[in-house]
N, C-alpha and C. Protein backbone atom coordinates (compact mmCIF):
# COMPACT_ATOMS: atom_id res chain seq x y z
N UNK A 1 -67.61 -47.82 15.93
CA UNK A 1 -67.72 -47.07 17.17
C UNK A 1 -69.19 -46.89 17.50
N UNK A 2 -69.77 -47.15 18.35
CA UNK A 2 -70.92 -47.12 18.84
C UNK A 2 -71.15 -46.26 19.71
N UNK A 3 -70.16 -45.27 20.36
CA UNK A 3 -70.94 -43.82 20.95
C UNK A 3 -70.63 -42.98 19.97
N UNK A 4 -71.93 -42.52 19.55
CA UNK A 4 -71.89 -41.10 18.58
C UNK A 4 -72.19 -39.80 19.06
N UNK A 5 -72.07 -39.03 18.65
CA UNK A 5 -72.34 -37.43 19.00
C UNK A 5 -70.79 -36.49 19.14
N UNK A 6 -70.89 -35.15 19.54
CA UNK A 6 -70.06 -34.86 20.21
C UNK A 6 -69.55 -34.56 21.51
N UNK A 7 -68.65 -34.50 21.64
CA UNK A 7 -68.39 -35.21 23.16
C UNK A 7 -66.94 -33.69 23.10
N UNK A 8 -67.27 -32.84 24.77
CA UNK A 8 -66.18 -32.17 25.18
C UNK A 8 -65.37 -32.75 26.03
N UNK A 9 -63.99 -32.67 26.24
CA UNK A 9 -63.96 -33.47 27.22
C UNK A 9 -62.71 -31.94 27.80
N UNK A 10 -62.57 -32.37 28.99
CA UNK A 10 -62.16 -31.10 29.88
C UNK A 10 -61.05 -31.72 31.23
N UNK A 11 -59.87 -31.08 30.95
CA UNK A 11 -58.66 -30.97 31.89
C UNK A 11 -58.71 -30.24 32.71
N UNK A 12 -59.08 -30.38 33.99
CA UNK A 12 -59.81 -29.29 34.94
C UNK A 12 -58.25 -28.80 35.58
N UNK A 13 -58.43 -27.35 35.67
CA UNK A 13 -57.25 -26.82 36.47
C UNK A 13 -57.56 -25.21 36.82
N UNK A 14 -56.71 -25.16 38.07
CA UNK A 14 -57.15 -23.31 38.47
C UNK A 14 -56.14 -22.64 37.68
N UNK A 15 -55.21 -23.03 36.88
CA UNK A 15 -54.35 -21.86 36.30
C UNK A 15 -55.11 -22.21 35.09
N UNK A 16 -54.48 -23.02 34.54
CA UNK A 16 -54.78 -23.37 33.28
C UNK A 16 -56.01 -24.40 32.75
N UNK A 17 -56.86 -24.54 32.44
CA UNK A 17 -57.49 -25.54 31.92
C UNK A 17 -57.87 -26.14 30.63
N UNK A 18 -57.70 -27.19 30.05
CA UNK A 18 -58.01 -27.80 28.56
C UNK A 18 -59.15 -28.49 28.21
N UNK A 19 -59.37 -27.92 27.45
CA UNK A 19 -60.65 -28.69 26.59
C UNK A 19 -60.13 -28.81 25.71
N UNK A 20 -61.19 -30.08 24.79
CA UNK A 20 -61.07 -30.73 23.41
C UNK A 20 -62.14 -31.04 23.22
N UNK A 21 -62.73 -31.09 22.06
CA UNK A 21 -63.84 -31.13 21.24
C UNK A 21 -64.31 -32.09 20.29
N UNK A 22 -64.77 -33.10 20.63
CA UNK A 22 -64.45 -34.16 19.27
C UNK A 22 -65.92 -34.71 18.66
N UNK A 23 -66.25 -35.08 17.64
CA UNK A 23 -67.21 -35.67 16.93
C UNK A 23 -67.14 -37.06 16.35
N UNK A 24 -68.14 -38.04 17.50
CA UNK A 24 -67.55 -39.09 17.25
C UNK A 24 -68.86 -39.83 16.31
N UNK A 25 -68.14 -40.73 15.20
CA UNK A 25 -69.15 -40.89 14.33
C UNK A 25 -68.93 -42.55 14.50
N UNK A 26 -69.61 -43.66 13.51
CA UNK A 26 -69.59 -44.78 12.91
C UNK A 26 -68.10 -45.01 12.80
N UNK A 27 -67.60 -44.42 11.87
CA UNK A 27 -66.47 -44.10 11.04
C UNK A 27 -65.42 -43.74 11.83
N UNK A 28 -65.24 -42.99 12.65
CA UNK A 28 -64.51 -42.68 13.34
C UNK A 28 -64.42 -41.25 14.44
N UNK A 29 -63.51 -40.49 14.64
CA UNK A 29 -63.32 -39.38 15.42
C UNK A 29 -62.93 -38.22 14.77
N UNK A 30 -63.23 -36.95 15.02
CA UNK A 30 -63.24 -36.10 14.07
C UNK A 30 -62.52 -34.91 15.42
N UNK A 31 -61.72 -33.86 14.85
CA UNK A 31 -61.52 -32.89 16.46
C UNK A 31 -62.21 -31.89 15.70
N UNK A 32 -63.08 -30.96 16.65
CA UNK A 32 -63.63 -29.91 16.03
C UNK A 32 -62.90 -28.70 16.76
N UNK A 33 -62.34 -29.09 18.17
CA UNK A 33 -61.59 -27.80 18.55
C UNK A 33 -60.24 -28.18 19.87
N UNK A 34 -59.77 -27.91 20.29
CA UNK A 34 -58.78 -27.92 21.30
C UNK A 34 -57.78 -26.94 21.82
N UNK A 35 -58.14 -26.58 22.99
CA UNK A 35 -57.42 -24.96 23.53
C UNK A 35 -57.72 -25.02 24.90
N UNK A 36 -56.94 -24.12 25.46
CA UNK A 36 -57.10 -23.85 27.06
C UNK A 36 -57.55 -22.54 27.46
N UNK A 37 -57.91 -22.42 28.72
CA UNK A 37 -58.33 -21.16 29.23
C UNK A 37 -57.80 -21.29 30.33
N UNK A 38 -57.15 -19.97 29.90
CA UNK A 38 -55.72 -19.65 30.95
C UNK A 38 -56.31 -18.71 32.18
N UNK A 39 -56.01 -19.04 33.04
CA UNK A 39 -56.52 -18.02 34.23
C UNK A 39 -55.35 -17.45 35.47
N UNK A 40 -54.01 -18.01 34.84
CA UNK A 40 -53.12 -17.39 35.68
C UNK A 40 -52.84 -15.82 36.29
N UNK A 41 -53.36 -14.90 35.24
CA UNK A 41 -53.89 -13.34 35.95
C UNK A 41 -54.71 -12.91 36.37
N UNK A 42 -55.38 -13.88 36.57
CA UNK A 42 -56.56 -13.51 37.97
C UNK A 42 -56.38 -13.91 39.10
N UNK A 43 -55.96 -12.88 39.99
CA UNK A 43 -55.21 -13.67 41.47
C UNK A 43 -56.69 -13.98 42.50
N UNK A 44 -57.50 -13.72 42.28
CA UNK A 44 -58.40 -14.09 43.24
C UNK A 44 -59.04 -15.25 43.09
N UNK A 45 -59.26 -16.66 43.91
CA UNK A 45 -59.42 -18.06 43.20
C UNK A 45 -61.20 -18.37 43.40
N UNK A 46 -61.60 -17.20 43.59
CA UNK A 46 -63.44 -17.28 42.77
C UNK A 46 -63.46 -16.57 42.17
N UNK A 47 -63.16 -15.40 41.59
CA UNK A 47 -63.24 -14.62 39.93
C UNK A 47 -62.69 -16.34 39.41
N UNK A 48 -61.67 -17.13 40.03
CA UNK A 48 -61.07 -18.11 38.83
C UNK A 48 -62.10 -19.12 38.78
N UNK A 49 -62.78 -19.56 39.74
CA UNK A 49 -64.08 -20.50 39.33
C UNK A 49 -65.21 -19.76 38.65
N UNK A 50 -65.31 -18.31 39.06
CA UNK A 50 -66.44 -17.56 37.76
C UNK A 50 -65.65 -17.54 36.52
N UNK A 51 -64.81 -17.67 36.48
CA UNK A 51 -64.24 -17.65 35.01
C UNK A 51 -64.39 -19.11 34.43
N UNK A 52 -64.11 -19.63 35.00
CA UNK A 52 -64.29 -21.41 34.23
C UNK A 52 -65.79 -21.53 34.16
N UNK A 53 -66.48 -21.02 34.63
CA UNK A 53 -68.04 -21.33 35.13
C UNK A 53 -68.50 -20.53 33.44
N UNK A 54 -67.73 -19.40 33.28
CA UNK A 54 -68.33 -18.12 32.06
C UNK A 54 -67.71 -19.13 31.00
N UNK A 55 -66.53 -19.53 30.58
CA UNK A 55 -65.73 -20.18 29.64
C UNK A 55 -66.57 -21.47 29.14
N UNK A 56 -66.88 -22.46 30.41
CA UNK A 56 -67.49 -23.79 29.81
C UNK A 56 -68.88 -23.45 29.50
N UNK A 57 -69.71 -22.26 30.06
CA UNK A 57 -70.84 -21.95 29.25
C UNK A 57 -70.20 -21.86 27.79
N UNK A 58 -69.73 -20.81 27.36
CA UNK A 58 -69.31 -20.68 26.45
C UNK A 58 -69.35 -22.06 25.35
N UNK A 59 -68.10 -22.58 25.88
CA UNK A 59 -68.30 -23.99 25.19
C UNK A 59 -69.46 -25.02 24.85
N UNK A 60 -70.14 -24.79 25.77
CA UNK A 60 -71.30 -26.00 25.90
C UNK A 60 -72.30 -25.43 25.14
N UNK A 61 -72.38 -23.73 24.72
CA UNK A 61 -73.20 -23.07 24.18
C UNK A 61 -72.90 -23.27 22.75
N UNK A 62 -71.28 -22.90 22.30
CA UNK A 62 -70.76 -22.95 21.04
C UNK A 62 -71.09 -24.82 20.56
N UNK A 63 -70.85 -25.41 20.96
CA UNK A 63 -70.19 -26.68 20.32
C UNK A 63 -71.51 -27.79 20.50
N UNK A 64 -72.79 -27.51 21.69
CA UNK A 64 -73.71 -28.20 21.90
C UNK A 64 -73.65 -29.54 22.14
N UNK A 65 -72.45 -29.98 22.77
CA UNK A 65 -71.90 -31.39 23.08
C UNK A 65 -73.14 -32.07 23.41
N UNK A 66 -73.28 -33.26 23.24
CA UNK A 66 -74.00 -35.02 24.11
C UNK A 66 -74.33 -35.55 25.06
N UNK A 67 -72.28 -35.13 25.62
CA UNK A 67 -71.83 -35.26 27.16
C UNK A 67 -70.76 -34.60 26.58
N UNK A 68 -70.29 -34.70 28.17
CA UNK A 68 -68.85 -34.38 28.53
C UNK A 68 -67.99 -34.91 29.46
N UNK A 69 -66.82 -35.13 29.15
CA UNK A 69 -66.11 -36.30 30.22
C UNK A 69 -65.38 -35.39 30.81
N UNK A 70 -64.52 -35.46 31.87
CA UNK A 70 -63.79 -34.81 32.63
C UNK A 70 -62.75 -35.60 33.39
N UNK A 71 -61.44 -35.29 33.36
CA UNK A 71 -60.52 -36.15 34.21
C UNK A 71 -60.88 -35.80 35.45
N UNK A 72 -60.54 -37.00 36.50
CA UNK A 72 -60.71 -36.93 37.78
C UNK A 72 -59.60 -36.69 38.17
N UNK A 73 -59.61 -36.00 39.53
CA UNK A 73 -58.56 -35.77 39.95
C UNK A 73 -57.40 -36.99 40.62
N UNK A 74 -56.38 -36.71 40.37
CA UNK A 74 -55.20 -38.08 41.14
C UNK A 74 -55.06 -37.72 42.28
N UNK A 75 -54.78 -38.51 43.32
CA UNK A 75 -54.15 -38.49 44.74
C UNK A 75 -52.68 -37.76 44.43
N UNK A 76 -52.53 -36.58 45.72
CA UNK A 76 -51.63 -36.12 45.83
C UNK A 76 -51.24 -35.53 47.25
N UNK A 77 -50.05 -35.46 47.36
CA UNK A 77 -49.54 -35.15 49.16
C UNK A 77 -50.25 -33.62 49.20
N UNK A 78 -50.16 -33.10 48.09
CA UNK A 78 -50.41 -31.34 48.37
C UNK A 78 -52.03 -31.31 48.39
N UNK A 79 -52.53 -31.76 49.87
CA UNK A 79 -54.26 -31.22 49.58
C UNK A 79 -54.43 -30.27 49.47
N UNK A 80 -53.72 -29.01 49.42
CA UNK A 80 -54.45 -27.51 48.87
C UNK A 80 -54.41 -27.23 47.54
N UNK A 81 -53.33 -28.29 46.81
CA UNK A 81 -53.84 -28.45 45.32
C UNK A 81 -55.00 -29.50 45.07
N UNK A 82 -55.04 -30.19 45.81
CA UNK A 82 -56.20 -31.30 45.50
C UNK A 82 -57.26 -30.25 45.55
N UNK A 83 -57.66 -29.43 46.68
CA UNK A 83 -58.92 -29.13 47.10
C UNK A 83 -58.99 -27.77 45.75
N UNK A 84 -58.34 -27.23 45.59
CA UNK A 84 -58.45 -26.47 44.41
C UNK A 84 -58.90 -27.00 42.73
N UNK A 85 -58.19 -28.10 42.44
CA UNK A 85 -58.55 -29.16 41.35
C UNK A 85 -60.01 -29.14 41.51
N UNK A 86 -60.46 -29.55 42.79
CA UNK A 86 -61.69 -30.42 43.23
C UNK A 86 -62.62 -29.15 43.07
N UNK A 87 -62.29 -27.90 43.25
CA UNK A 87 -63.38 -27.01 43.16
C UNK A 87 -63.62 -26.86 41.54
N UNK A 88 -62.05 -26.31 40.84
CA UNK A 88 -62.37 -26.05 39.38
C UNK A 88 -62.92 -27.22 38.45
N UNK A 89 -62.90 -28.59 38.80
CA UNK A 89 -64.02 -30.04 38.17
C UNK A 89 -65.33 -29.45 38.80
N UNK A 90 -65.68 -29.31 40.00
CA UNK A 90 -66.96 -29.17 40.25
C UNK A 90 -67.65 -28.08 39.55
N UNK A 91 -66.97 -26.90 38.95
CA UNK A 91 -67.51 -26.03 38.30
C UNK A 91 -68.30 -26.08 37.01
N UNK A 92 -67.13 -27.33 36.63
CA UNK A 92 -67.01 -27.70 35.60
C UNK A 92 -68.30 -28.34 34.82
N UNK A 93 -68.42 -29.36 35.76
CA UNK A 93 -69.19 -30.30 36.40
C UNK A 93 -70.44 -29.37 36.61
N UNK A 94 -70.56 -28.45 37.03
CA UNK A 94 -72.45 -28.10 37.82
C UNK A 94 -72.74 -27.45 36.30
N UNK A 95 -71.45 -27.04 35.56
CA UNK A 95 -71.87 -25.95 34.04
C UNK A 95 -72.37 -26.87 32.96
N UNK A 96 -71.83 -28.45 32.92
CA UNK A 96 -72.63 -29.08 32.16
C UNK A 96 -73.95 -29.76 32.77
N UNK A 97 -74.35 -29.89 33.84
CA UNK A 97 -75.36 -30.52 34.14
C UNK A 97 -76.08 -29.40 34.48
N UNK A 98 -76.21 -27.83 34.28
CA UNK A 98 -77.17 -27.23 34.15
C UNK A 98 -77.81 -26.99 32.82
N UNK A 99 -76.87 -27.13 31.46
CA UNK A 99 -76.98 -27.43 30.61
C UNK A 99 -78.20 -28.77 29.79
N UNK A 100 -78.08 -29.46 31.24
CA UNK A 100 -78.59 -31.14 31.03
C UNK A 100 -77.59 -31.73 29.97
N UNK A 101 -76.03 -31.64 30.28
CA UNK A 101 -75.51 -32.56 29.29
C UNK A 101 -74.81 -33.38 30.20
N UNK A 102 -74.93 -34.76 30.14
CA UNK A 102 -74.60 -35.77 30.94
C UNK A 102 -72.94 -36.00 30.80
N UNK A 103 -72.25 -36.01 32.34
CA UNK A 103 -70.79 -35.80 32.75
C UNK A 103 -70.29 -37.01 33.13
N UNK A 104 -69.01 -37.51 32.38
CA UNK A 104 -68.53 -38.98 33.15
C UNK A 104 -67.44 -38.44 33.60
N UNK A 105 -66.86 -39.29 34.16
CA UNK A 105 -65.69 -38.81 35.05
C UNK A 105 -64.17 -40.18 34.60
N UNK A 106 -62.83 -39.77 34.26
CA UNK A 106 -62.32 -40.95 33.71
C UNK A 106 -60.79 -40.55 34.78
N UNK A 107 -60.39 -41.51 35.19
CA UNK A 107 -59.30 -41.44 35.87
C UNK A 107 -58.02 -41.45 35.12
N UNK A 108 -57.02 -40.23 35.13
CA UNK A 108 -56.14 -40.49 34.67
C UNK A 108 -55.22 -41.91 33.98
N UNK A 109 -54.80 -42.34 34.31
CA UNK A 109 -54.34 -43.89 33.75
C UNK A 109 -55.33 -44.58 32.78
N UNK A 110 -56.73 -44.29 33.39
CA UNK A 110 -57.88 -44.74 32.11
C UNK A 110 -57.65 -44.24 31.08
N UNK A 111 -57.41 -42.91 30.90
CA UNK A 111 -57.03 -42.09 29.66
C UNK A 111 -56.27 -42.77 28.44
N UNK A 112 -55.24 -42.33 29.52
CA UNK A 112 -53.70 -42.81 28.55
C UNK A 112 -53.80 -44.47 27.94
N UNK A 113 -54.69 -45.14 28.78
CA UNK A 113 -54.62 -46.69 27.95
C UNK A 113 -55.39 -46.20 27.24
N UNK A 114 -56.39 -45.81 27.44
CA UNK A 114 -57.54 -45.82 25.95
C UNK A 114 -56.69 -45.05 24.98
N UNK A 115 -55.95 -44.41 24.88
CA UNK A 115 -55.04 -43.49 23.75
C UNK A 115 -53.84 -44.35 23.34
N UNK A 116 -53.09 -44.91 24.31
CA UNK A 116 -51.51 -44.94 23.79
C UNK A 116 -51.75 -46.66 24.37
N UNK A 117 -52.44 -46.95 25.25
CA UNK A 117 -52.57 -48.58 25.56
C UNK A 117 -51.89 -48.75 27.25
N UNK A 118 -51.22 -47.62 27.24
CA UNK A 118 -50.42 -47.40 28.63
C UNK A 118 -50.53 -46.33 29.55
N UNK A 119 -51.16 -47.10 30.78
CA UNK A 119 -51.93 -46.31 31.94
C UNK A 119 -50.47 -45.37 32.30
N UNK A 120 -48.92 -45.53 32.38
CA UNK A 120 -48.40 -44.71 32.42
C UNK A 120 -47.84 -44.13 31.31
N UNK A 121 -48.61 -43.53 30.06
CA UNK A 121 -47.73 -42.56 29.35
C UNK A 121 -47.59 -41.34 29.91
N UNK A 122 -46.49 -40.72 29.37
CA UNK A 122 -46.27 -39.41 29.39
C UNK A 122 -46.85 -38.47 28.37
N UNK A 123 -47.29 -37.58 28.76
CA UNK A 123 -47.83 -36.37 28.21
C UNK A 123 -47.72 -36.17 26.87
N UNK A 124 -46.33 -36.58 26.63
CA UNK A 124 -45.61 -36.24 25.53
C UNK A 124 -46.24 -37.32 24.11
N UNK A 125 -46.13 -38.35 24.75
CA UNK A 125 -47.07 -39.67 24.44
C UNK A 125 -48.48 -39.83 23.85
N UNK A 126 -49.38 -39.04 24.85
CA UNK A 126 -50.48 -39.22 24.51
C UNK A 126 -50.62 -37.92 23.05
N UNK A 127 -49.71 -37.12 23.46
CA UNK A 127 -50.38 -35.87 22.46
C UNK A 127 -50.29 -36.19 21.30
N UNK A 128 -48.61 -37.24 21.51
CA UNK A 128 -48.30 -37.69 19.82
C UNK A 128 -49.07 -38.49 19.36
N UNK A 129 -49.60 -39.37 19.99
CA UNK A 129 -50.38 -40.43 19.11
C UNK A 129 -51.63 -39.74 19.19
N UNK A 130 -52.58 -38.74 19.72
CA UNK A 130 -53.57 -38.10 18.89
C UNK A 130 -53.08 -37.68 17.63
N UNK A 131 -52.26 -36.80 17.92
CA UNK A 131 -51.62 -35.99 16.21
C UNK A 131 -51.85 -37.19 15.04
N UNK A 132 -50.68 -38.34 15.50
CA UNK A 132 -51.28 -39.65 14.53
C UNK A 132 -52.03 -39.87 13.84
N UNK A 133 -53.51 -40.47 15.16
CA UNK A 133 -54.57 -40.98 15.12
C UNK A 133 -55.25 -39.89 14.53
N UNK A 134 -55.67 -38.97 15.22
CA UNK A 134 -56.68 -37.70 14.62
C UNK A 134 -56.35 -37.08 13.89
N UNK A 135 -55.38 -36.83 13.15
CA UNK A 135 -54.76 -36.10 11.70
C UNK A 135 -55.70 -34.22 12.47
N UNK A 136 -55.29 -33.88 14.00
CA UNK A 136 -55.91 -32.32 13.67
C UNK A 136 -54.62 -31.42 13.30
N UNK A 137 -55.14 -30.60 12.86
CA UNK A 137 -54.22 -29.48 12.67
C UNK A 137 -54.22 -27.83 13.45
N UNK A 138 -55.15 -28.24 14.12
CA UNK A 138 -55.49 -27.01 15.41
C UNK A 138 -53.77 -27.33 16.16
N UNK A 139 -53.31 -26.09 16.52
CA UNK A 139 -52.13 -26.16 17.22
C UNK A 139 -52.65 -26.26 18.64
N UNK A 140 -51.87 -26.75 19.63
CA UNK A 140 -52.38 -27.04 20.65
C UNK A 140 -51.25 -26.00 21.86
N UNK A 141 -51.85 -25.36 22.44
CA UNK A 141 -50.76 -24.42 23.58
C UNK A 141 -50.32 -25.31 24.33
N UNK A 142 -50.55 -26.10 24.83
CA UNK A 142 -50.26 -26.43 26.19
C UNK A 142 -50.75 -28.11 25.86
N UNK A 143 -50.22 -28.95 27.03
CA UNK A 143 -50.62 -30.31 27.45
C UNK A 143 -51.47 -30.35 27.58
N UNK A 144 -52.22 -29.39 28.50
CA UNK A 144 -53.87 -29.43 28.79
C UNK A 144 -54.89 -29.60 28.03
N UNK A 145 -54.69 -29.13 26.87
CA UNK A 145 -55.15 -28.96 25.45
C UNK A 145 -55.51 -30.53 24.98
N UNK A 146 -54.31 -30.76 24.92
CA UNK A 146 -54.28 -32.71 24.13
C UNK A 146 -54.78 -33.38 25.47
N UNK A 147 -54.50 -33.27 26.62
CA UNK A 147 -54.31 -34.18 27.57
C UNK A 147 -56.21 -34.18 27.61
N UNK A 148 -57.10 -32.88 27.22
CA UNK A 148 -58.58 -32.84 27.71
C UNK A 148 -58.94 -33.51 26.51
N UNK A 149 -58.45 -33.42 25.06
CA UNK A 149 -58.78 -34.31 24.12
C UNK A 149 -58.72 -35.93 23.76
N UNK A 150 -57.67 -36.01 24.78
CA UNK A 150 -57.53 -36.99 25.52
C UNK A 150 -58.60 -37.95 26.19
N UNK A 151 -59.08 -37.08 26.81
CA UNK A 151 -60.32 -37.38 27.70
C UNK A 151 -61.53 -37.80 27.37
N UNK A 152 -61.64 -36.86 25.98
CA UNK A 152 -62.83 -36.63 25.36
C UNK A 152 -62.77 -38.84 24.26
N UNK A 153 -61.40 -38.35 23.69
CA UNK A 153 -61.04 -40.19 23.31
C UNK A 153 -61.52 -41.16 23.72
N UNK A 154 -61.12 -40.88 24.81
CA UNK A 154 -61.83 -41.98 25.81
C UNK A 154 -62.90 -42.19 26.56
N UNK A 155 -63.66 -41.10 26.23
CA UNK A 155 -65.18 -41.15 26.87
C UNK A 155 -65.67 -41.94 25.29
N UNK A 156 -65.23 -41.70 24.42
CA UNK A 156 -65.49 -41.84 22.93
C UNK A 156 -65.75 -43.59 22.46
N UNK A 157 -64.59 -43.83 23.36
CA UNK A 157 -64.28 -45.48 23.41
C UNK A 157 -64.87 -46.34 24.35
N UNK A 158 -65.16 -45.64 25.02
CA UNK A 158 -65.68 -46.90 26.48
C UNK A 158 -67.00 -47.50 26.15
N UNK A 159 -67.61 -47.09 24.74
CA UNK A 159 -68.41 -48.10 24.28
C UNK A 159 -68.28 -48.74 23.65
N UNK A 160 -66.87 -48.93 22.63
CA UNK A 160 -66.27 -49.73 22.16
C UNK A 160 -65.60 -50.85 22.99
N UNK A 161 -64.98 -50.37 24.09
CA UNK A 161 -64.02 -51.58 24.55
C UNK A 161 -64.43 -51.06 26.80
N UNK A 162 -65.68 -51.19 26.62
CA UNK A 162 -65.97 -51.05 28.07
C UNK A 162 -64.92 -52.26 28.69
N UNK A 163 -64.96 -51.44 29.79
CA UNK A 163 -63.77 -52.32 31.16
C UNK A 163 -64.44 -53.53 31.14
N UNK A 164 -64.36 -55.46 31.02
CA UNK A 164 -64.69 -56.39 31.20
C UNK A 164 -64.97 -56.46 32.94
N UNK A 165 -63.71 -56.33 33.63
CA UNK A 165 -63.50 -56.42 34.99
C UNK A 165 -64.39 -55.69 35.75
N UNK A 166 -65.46 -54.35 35.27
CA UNK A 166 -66.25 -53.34 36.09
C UNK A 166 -67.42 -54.36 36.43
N UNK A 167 -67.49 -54.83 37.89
CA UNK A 167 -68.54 -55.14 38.25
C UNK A 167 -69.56 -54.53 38.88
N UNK A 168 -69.36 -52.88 38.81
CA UNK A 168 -70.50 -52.23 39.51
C UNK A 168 -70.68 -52.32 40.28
N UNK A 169 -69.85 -53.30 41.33
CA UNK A 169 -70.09 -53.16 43.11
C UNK A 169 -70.84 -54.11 43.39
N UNK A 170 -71.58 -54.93 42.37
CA UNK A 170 -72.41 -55.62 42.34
C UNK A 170 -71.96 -56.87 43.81
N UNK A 171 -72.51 -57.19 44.69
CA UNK A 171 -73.05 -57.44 45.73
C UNK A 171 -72.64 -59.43 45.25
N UNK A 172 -73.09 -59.91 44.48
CA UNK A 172 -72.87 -61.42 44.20
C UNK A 172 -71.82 -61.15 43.64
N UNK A 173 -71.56 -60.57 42.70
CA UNK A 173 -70.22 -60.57 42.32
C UNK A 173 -68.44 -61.06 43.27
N UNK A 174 -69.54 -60.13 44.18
CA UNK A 174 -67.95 -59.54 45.42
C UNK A 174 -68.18 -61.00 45.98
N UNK A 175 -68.90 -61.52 46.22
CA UNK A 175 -69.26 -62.86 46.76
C UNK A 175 -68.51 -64.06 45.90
N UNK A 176 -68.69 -63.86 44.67
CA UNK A 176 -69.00 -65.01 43.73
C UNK A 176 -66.67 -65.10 43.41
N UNK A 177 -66.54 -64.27 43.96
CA UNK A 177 -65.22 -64.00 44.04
C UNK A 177 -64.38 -64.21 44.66
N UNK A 178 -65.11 -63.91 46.28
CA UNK A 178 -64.47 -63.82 47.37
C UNK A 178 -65.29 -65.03 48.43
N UNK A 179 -65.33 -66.11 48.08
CA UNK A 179 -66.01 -67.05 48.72
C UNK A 179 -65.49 -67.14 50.37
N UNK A 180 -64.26 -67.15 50.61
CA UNK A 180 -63.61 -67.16 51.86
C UNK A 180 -63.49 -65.90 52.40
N UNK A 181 -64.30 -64.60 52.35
CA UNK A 181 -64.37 -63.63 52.96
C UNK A 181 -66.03 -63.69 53.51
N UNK A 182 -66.93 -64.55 53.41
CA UNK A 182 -68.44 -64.73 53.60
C UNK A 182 -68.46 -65.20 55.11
N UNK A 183 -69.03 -64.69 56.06
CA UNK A 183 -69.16 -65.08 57.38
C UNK A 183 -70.70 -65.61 57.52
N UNK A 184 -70.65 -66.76 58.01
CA UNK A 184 -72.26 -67.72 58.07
C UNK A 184 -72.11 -67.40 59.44
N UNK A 185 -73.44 -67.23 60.07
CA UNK A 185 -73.42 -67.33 61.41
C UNK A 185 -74.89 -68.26 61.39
């Protein structure tokens, strides 16, 4: 494995949110923590972004992560859950880069292949084959929990088995591809 350090990785959500904690070595992956921070009794939804904002200090203070990865949010019909997601990542997000700890961002389906090999597992799926793979014994509350350790996996791996297909947008590429989309005038 060729990314080392530790790495948080974080399930962004306004009720509930998960983190996982992992230490990734030569050798392998190590979990140092995994839990959520629950914010369902706080009805007001900025005490709930000051609360994620107080919590991932916390974390980033306790555990002194590398980076930190973060799931991105999925497309969904309900934009007032999207736009809520989108605030509690950004929190997320401004608490490690005030920190200066550098944030990737991994799209759901990225996850689950880097864990189980399959962009659609279920929940149930990914948690089991951490348990497997990572031998932790931290009990986990919630999905959010495994699903952010999850995250953290796969920020863990993408220097092991980076995407072949990512061309970075790269400009010849899109060309070198798409020969019959090129307009000569």
């Amino acid at each position: 494995m060729k990314r080392e350090g530790i790495i948080l990785g974080i399930d962004p959500g306004t009720r509930i949110m998960g983190y996982g904690v992992i230490k990734a070595t030569g050798s392998g992956i190590e979990t140092l923590a995994l839990g959520v921070i629950r914010m369902a009794s706080i009805r007001d939804p900025y005490r709930r972004m000051s609360h994620i904002l107080e919590k991932v200090y916390e974390l980033l203070d306790e555990y002194k992560p590398d980076s930190m990865a973060i799931e991105a949010p999925f497309y969904s019909k309900n934009v007032q859950s999207m736009l809520k997601l989108g605030r509690a990542q950004g929190v997320a997000i401004a608490a490690a880069l005030s920190r200066n700890v550098p944030v990737s961002e991994y799209a759901p389906r990225k996850i689950k292949m880097a864990v189980t090999g399959k962009g659609a597992a279920s929940k149930e799926q990914v948690a089991d084959m951490l348990k497997r793979t990572l031998h932790f014994t931290q009990r986990s509350e919630a999905f959010d929990a495994t699903d952010a350790l999850a995250v953290a996996v796969c920020h863990a791996t993408q220097a092991v088995m980076p995407d072949k297909n990512n061309t970075s947008g790269s400009w010849e590429a899109f060309i070198s591809k798409h020969p019959h989309r090129v307009v000569r005038k």
